[in-house]
C-alpha atoms as a PDB file:
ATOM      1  CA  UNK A   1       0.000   0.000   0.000  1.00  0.00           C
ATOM      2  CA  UNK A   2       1.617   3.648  -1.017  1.00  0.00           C
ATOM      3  CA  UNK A   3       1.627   6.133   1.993  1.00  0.00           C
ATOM      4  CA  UNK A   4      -0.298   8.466   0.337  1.00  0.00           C
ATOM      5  CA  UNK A   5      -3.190   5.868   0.105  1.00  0.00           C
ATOM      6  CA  UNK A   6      -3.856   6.758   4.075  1.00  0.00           C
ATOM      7  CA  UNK A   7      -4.733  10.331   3.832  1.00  0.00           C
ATOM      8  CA  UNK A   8      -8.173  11.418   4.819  1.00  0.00           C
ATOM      9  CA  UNK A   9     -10.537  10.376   1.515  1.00  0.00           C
ATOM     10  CA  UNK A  10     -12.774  13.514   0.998  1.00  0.00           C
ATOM     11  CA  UNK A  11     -16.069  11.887  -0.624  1.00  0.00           C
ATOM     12  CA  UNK A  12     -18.106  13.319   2.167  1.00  0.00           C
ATOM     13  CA  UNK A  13     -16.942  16.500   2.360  1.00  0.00           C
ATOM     14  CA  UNK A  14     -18.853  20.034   2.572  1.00  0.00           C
ATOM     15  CA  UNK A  15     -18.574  21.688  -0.650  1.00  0.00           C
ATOM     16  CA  UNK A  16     -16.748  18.705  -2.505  1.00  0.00           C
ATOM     17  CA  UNK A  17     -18.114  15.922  -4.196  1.00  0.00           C
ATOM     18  CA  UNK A  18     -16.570  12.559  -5.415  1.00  0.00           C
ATOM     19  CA  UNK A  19     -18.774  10.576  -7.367  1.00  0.00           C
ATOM     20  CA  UNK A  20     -16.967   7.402  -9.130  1.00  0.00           C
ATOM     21  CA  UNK A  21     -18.506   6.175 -12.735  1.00  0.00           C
ATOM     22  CA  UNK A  22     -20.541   9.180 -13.168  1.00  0.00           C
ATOM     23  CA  UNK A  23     -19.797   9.333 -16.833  1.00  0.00           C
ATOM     24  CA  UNK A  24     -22.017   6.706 -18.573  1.00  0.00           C
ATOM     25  CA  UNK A  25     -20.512   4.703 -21.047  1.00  0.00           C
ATOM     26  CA  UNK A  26     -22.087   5.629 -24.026  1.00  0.00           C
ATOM     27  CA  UNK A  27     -21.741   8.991 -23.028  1.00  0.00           C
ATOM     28  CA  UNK A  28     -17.637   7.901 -22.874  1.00  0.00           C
ATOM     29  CA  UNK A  29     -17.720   6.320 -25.930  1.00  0.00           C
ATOM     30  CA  UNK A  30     -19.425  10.158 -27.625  1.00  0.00           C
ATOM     31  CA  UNK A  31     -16.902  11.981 -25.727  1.00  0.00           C
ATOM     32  CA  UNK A  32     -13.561  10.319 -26.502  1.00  0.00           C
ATOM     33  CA  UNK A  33     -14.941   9.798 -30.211  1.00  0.00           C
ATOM     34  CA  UNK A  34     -15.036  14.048 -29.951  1.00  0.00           C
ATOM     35  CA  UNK A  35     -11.479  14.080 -28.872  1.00  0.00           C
ATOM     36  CA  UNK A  36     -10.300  12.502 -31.292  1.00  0.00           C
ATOM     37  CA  UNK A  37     -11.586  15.346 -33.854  1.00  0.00           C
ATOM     38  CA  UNK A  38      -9.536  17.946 -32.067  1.00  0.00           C
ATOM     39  CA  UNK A  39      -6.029  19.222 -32.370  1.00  0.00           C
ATOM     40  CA  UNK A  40      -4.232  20.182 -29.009  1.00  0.00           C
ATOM     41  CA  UNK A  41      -1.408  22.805 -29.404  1.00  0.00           C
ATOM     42  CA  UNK A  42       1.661  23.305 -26.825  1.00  0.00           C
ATOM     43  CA  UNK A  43       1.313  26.544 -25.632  1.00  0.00           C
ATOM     44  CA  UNK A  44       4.805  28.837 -24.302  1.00  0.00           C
ATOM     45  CA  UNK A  45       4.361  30.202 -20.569  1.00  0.00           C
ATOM     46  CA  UNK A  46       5.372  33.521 -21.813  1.00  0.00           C
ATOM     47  CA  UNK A  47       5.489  36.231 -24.364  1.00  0.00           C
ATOM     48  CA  UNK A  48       6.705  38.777 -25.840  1.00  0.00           C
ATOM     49  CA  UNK A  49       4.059  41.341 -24.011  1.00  0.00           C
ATOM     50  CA  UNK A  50       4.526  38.955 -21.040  1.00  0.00           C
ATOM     51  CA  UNK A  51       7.863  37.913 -20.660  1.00  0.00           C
ATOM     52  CA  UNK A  52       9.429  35.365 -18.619  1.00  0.00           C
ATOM     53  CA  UNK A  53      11.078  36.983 -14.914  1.00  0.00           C
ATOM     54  CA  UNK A  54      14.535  37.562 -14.984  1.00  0.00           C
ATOM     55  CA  UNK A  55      16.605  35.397 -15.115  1.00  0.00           C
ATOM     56  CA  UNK A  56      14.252  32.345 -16.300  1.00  0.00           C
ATOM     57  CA  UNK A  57      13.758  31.372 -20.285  1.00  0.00           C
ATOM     58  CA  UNK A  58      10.585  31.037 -21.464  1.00  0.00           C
ATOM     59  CA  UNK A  59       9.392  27.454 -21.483  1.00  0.00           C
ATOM     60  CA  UNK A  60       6.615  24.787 -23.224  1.00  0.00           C
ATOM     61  CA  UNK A  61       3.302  23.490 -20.871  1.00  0.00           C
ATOM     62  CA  UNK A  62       3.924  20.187 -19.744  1.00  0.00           C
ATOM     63  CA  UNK A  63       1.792  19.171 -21.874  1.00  0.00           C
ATOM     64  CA  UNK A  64      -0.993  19.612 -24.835  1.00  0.00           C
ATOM     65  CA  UNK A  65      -3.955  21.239 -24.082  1.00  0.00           C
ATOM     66  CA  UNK A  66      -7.485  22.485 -25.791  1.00  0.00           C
ATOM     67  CA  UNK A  67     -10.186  25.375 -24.500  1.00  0.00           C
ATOM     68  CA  UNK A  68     -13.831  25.303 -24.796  1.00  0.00           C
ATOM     69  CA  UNK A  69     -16.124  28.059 -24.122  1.00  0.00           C
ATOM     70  CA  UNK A  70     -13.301  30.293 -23.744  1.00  0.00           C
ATOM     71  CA  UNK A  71      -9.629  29.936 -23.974  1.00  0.00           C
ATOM     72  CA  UNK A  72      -6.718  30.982 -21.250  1.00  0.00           C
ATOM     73  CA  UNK A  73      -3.987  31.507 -23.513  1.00  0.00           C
ATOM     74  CA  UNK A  74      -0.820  31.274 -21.275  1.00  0.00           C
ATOM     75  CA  UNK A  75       1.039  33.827 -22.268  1.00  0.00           C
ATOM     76  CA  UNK A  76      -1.886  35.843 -21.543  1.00  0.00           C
ATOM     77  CA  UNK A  77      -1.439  34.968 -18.023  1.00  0.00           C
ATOM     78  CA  UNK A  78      -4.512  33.285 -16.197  1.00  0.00           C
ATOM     79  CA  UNK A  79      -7.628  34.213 -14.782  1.00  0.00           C
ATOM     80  CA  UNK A  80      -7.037  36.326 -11.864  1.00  0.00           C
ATOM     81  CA  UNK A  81      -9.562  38.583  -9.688  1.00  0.00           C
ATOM     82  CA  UNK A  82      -9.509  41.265  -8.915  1.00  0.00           C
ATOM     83  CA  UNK A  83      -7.065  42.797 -10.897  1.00  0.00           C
ATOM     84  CA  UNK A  84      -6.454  40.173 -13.849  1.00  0.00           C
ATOM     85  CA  UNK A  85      -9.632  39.627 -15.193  1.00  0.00           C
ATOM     86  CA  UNK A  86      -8.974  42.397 -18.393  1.00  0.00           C
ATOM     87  CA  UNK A  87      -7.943  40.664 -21.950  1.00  0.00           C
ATOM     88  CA  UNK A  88      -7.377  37.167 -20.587  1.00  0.00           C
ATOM     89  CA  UNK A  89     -10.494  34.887 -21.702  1.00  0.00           C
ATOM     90  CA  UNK A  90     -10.731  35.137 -25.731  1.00  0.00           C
ATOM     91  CA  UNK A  91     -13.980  33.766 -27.140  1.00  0.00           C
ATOM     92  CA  UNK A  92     -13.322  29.912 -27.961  1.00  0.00           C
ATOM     93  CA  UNK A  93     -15.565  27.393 -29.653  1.00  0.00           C
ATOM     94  CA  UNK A  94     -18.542  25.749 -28.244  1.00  0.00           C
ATOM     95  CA  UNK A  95     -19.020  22.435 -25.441  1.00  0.00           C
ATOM     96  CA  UNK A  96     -20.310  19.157 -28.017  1.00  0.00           C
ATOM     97  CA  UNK A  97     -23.914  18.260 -27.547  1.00  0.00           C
ATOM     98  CA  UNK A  98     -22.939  15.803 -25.444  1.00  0.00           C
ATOM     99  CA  UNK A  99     -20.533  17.617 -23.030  1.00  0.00           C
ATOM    100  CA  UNK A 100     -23.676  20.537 -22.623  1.00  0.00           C
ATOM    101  CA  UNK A 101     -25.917  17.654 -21.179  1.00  0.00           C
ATOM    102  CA  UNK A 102     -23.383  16.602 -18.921  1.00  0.00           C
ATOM    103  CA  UNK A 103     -22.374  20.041 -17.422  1.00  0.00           C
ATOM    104  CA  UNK A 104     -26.033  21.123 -17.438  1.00  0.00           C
ATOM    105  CA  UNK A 105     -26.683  18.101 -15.199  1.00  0.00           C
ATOM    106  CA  UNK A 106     -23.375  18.899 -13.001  1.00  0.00           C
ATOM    107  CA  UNK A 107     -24.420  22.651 -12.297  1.00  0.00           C
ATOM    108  CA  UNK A 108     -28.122  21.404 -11.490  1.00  0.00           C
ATOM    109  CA  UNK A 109     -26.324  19.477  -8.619  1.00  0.00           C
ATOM    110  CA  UNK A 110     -24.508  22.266  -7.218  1.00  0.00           C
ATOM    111  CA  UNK A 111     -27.309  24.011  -6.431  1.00  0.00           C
ATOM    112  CA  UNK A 112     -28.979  21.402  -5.173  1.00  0.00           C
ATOM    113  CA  UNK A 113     -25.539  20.641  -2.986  1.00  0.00           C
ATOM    114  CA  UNK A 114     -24.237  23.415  -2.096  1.00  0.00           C
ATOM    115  CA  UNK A 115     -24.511  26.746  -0.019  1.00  0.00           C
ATOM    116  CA  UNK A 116     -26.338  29.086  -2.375  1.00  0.00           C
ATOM    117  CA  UNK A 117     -24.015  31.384  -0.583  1.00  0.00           C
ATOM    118  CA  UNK A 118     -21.013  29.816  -2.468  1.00  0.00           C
ATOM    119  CA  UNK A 119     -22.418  30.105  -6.010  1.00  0.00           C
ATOM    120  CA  UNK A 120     -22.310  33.716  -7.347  1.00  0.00           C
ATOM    121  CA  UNK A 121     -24.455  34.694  -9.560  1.00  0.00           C
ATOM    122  CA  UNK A 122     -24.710  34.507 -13.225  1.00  0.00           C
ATOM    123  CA  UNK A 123     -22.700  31.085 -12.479  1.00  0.00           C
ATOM    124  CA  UNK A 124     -22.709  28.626 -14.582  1.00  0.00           C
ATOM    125  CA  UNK A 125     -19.772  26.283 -16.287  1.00  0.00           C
ATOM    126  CA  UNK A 126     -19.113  28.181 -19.544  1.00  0.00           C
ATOM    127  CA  UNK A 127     -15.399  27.293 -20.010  1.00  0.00           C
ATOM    128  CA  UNK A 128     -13.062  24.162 -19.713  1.00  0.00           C
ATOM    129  CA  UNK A 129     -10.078  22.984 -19.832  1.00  0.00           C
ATOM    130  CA  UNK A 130      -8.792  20.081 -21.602  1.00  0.00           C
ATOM    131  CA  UNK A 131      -5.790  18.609 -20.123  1.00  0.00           C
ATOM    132  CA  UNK A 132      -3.898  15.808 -21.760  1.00  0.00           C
ATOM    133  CA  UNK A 133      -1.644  13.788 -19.245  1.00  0.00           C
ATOM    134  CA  UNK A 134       1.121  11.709 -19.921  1.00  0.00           C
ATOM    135  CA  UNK A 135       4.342  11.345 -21.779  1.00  0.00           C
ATOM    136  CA  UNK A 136       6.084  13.593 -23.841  1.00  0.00           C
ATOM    137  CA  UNK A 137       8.616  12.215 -26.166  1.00  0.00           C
ATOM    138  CA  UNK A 138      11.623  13.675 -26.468  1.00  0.00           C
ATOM    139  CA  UNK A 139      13.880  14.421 -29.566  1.00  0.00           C
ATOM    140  CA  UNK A 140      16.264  11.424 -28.677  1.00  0.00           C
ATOM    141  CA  UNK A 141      12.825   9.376 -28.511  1.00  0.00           C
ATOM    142  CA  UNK A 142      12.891   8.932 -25.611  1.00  0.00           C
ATOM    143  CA  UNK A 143       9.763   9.634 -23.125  1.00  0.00           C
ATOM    144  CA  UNK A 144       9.423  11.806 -20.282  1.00  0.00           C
ATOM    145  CA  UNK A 145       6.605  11.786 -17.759  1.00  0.00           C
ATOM    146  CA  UNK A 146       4.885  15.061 -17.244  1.00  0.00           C
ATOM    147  CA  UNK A 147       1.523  13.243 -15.965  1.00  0.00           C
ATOM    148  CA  UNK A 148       1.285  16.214 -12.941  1.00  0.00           C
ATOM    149  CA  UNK A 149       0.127  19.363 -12.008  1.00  0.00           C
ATOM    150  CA  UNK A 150       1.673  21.866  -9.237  1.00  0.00           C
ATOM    151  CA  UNK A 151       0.272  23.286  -6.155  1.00  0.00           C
ATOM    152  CA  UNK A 152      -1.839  25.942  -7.407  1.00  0.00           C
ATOM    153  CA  UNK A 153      -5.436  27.929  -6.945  1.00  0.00           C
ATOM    154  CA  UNK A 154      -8.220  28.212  -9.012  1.00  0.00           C
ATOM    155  CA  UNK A 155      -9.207  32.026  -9.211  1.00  0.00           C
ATOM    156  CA  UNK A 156     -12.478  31.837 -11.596  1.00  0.00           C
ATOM    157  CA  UNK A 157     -15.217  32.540  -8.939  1.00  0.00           C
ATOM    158  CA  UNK A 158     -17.289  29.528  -7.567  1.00  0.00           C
ATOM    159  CA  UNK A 159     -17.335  25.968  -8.142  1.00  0.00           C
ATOM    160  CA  UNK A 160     -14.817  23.802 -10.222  1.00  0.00           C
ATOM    161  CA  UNK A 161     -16.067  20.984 -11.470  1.00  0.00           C
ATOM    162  CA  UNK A 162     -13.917  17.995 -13.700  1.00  0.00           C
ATOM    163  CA  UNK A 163     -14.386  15.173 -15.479  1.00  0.00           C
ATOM    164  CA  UNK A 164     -11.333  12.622 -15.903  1.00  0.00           C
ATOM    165  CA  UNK A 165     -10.589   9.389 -18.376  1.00  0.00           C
ATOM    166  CA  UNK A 166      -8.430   7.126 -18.456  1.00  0.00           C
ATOM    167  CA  UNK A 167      -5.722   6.580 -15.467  1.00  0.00           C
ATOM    168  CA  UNK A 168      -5.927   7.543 -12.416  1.00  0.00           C
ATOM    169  CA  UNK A 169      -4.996  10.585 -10.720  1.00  0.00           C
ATOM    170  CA  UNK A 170      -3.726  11.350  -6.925  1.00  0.00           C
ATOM    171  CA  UNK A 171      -5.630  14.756  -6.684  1.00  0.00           C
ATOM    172  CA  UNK A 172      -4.772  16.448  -3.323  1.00  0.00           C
ATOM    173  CA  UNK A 173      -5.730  19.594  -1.191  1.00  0.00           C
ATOM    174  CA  UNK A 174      -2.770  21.023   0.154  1.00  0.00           C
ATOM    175  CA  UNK A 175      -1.654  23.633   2.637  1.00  0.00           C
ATOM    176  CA  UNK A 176       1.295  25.607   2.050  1.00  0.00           C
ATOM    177  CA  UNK A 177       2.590  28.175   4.464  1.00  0.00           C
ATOM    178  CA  UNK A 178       5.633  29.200   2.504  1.00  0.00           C
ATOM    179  CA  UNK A 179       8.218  28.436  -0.396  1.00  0.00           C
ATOM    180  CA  UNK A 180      10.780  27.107   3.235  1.00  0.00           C
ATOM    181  CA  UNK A 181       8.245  24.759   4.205  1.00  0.00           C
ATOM    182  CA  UNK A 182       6.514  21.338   3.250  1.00  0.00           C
ATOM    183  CA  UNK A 183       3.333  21.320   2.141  1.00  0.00           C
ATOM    184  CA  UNK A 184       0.804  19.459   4.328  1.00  0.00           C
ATOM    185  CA  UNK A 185      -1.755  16.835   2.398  1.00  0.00           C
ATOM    186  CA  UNK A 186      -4.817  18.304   3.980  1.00  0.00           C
ATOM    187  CA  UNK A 187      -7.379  15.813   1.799  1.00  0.00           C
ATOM    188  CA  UNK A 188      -6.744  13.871  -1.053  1.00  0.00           C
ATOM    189  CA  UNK A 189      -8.888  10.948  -3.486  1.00  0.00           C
ATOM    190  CA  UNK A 190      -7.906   9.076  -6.329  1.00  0.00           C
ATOM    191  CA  UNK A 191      -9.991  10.596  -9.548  1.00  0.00           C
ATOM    192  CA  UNK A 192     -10.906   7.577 -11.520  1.00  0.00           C
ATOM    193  CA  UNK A 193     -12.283   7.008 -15.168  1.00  0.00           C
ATOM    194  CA  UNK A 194     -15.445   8.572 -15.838  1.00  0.00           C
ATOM    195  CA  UNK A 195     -15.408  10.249 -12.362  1.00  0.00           C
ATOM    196  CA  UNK A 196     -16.795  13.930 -11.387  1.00  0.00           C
ATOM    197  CA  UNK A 197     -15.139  15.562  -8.963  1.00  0.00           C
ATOM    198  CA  UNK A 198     -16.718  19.133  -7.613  1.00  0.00           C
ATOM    199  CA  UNK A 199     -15.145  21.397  -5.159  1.00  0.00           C
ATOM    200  CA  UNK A 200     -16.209  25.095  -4.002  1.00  0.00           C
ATOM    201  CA  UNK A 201     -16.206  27.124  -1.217  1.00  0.00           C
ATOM    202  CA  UNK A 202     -13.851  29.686   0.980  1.00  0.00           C
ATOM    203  CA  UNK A 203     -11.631  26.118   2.218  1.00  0.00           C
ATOM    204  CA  UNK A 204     -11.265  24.567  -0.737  1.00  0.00           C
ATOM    205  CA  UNK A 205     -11.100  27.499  -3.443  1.00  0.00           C
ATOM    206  CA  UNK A 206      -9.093  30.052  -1.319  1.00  0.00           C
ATOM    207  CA  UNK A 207      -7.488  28.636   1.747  1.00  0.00           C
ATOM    208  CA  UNK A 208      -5.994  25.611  -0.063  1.00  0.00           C
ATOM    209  CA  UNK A 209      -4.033  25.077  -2.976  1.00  0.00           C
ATOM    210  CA  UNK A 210      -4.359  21.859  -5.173  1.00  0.00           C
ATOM    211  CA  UNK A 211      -2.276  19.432  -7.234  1.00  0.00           C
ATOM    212  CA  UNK A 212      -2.208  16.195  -9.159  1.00  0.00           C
ATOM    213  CA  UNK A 213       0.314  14.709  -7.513  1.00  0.00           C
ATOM    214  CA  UNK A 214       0.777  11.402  -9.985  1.00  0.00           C
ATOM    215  CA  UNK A 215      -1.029   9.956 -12.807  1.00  0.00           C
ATOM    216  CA  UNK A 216      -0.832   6.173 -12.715  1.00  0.00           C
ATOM    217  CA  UNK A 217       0.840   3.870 -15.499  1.00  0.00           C
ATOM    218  CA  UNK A 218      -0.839   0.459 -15.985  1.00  0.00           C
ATOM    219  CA  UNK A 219      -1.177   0.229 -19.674  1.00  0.00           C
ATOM    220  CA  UNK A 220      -4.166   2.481 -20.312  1.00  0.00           C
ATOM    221  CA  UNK A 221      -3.492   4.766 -23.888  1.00  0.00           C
ATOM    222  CA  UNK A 222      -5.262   7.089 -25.988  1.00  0.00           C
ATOM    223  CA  UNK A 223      -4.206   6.202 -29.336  1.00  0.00           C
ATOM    224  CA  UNK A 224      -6.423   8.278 -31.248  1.00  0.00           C
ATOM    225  CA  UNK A 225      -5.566  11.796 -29.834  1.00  0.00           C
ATOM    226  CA  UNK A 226      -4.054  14.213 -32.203  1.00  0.00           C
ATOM    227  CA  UNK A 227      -1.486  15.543 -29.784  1.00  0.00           C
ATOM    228  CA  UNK A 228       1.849  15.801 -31.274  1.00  0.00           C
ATOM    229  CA  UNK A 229       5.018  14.095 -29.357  1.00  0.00           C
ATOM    230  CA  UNK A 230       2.997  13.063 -26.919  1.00  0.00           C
ATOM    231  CA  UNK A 231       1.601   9.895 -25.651  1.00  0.00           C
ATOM    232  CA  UNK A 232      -2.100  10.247 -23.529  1.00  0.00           C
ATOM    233  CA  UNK A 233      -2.558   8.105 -20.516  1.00  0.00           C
ATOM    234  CA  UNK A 234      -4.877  10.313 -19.122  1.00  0.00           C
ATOM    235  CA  UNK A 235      -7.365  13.297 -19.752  1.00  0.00           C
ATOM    236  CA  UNK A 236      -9.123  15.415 -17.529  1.00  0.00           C
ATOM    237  CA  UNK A 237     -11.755  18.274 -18.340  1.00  0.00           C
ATOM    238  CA  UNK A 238     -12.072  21.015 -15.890  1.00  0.00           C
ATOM    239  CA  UNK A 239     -15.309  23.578 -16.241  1.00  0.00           C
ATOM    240  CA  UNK A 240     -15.172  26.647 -14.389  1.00  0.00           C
ATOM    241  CA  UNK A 241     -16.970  29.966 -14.661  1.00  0.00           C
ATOM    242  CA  UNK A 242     -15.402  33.311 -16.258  1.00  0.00           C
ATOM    243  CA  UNK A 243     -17.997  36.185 -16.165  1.00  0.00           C
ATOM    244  CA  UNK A 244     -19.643  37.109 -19.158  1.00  0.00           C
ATOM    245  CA  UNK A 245     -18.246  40.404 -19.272  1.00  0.00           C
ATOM    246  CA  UNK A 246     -14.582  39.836 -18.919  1.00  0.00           C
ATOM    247  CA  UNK A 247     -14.776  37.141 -22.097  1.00  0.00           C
ATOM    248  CA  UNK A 248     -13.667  39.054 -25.250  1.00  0.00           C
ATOM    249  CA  UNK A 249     -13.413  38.164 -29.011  1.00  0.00           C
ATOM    250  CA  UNK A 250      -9.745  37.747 -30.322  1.00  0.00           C
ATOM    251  CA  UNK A 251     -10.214  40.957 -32.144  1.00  0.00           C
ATOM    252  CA  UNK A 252     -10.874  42.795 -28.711  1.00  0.00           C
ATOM    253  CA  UNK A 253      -7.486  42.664 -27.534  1.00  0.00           C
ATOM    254  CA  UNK A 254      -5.164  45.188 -27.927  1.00  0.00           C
ATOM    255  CA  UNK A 255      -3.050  44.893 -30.970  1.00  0.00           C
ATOM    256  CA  UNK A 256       0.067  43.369 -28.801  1.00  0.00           C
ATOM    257  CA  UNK A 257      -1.903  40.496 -27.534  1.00  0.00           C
ATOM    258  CA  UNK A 258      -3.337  39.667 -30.438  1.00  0.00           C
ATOM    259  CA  UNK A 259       0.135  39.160 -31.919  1.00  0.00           C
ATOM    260  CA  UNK A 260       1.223  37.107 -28.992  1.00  0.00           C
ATOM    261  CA  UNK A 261      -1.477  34.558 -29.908  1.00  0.00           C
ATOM    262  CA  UNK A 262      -1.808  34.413 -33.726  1.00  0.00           C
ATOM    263  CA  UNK A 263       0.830  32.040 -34.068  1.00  0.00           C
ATOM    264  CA  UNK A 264      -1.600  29.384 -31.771  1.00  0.00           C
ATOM    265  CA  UNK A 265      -4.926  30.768 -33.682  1.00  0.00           C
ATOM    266  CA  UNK A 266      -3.144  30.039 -36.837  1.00  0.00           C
ATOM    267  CA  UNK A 267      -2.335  26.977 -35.727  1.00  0.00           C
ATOM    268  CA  UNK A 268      -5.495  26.189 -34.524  1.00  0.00           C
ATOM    269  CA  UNK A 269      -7.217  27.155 -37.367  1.00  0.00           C
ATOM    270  CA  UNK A 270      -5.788  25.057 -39.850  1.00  0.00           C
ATOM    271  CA  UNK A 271      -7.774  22.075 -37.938  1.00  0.00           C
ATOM    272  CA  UNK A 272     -11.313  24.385 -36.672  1.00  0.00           C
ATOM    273  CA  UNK A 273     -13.923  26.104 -38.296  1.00  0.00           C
ATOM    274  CA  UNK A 274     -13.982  28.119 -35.305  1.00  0.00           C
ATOM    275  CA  UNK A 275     -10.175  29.152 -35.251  1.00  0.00           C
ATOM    276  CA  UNK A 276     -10.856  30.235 -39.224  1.00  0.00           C
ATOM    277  CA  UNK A 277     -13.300  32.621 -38.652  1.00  0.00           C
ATOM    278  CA  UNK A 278     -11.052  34.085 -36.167  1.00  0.00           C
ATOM    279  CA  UNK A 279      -8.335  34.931 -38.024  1.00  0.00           C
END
C-alpha cells in the first residue's frame, strides 16, 4: 500500500463531491470519439508582451492542451480577480452536444448541494479545460513523464467541477505556508475514469491550494488523440466559470496580444472552423 493511500478520503466532504462512474458509457464512448476530432497545441508560458522573470527562459506546458467556451492563452497569463480579469479569456468554440448535457446536469447538482451562498451569480460552467496527461517524447525518442500538475489555486469565482478518463490521478488539497516549508496533504482521493469531482467554497477554493500529484501507469493509452510528441494516458476536463463580461473576441485585444497569440490561432485554425473565422 503507497503512503499516500492513508490520507483522509474527501467523498463526504462540505462543498466537494466525489462521485466514481458518473460518466455513462455511451456517453464515454461520444466523448472520446469528440477528442479525437480535435487538435491540441503546446502553448509557451510567456510572451513577448509577457515575458518570462529575470533570469528564467521562457518554457513549453507540460503538456498539450485544448479550450472550450473560452480559452486561457498562457502567455496571456490566467484568470485572476480582482485585478487580472482584463484581456485574458478570448472567445473559444462551443461544449459538443454531449458535453452541454453533462455540465447542465453537473451545475443542477450544485445548487442542489451546495450553499447558495457559495455560487455567485450569473454562475454557470461556460469554459473548460482540456488537459492531456502523460508522456512527452523527447527528440532522442525517448519519453518523459509530465503526468502532474503543481500546487496551485483556481481564481475563476465559484465551483470547479472535472471530469477525468483514463488513469488515475492522486488529486490532493494542500496547505502551504511558505516556499521554506513542506506542504501538508490536507485531503486527497484518487480521480478515476469517468469520475466527477466538484469542489467550491472559501476552504477549498481560497485557503488551499491543489495538485495532481501522480497519474498512474498500468497500460491504459489514448491512441487516437491528435497531440503531437505526446503519448495520452490520461485526460481530464475542468469547467469553471469566467464572467460574461470579462470574455472578449480575439479581435478585442489590444493589438500586442493579439500578436502574442496568432501564431496558436493560426495553428489552430488550420484544424477548426472556429479558429478560421477568427483569423
Amino acid at each position: 500500500m503507497h503512503k499516500a493511500s492513508r490520507k483522509p478520503q474527501f467523498q463526504q466532504n462540505l462543498n466537494l463531491i466525489y462521485e466514481a462512474s458518473y460518466v455513462t458509457a455511451n456517453e464515454k464512448k461520444d466523448i472520446i470519439r469528440y477528442l479525437e476530432s480535435l487538435h491540441p497545441i503546446w502553448e509557451n508560458r510567456f510572451s513577448k508582451s509577457n515575458p518570462p522573470p529575470e533570469g528564467e527562459t521562457n518554457r513549453p506546458l507540460l503538456r498539450p492542451v485544448y479550450w472550450l467556451g473560452n480559452w486561457q492563452f498562457a502567455c496571456l497569463d490566467y484568470y485572476h480577480p480582482p485585478k487580472g480579469i482584463q484581456n485574458r479569456c478570448v472567445e473559444a468554440e462551443s461544449y459538443p452536444p454531449v458535453l452541454e448535457k453533462i455540465v447542465k446536469k453537473i451545475e443542477q447538482m450544485v445548487h442542489e448541494k451546495f450553499s447558495e451562498k457559495d455560487i455567485p451569480r450569473g454562475w454557470h460552467l461556460n469554459t473548460c479545460l482540456i488537459n492531456y496527461y502523460g508522456n512527452k517524447i523527447l527528440p532522442d525518442g525517448k519519453k518523459l513523464d509530465t503526468a502532474r500538475v503543481g500546487e496551485h489555486k483556481d481564481f475563476e469565482p465559484g465551483p470547479v467541477a472535472s471530469i477525468s478518463f483514463g488513469e488515475k490521478a492522486l488529486f490532493q488539497f494542500i496547505k502551504s505556508e511558505s516556499k521554506s516549508q513542506k506542504s501538508q496533504v490536507i485531503l486527497q482521493q484518487w480521480l478515476e475514469d469517468s469520475s466527477l469531482q466538484i469542489f467550491g467554497g472559501d476552504k477549498f477554493k481560497k485557503q488551499l491550494f491543489h495538485r495532481v500529484q501522480r497519474v498512474e501507469e498500468k497500460g491504459i493509452l489514448f491512441s487516437g488523440m491528435k497531440t503531437t510528441d505526446f503519448e495520452t494516458r490520461r485526460i481530464n476536463f475542468t469547467f469553471r466559470f469566467v464572467p460574461n463580461e470579462h470574455i472578449k473576441s480575439l479581435k478585442e485585444l489590444p493589438e500586442n496580444l493579439q500578436q502574442d497569440i496568432n501564431g496558436y490561432v493560426s495553428e489552430l485554425g488550420k484544424q477548426s472552423k472556429f479558429w478560421q473565422t477568427q483569423l
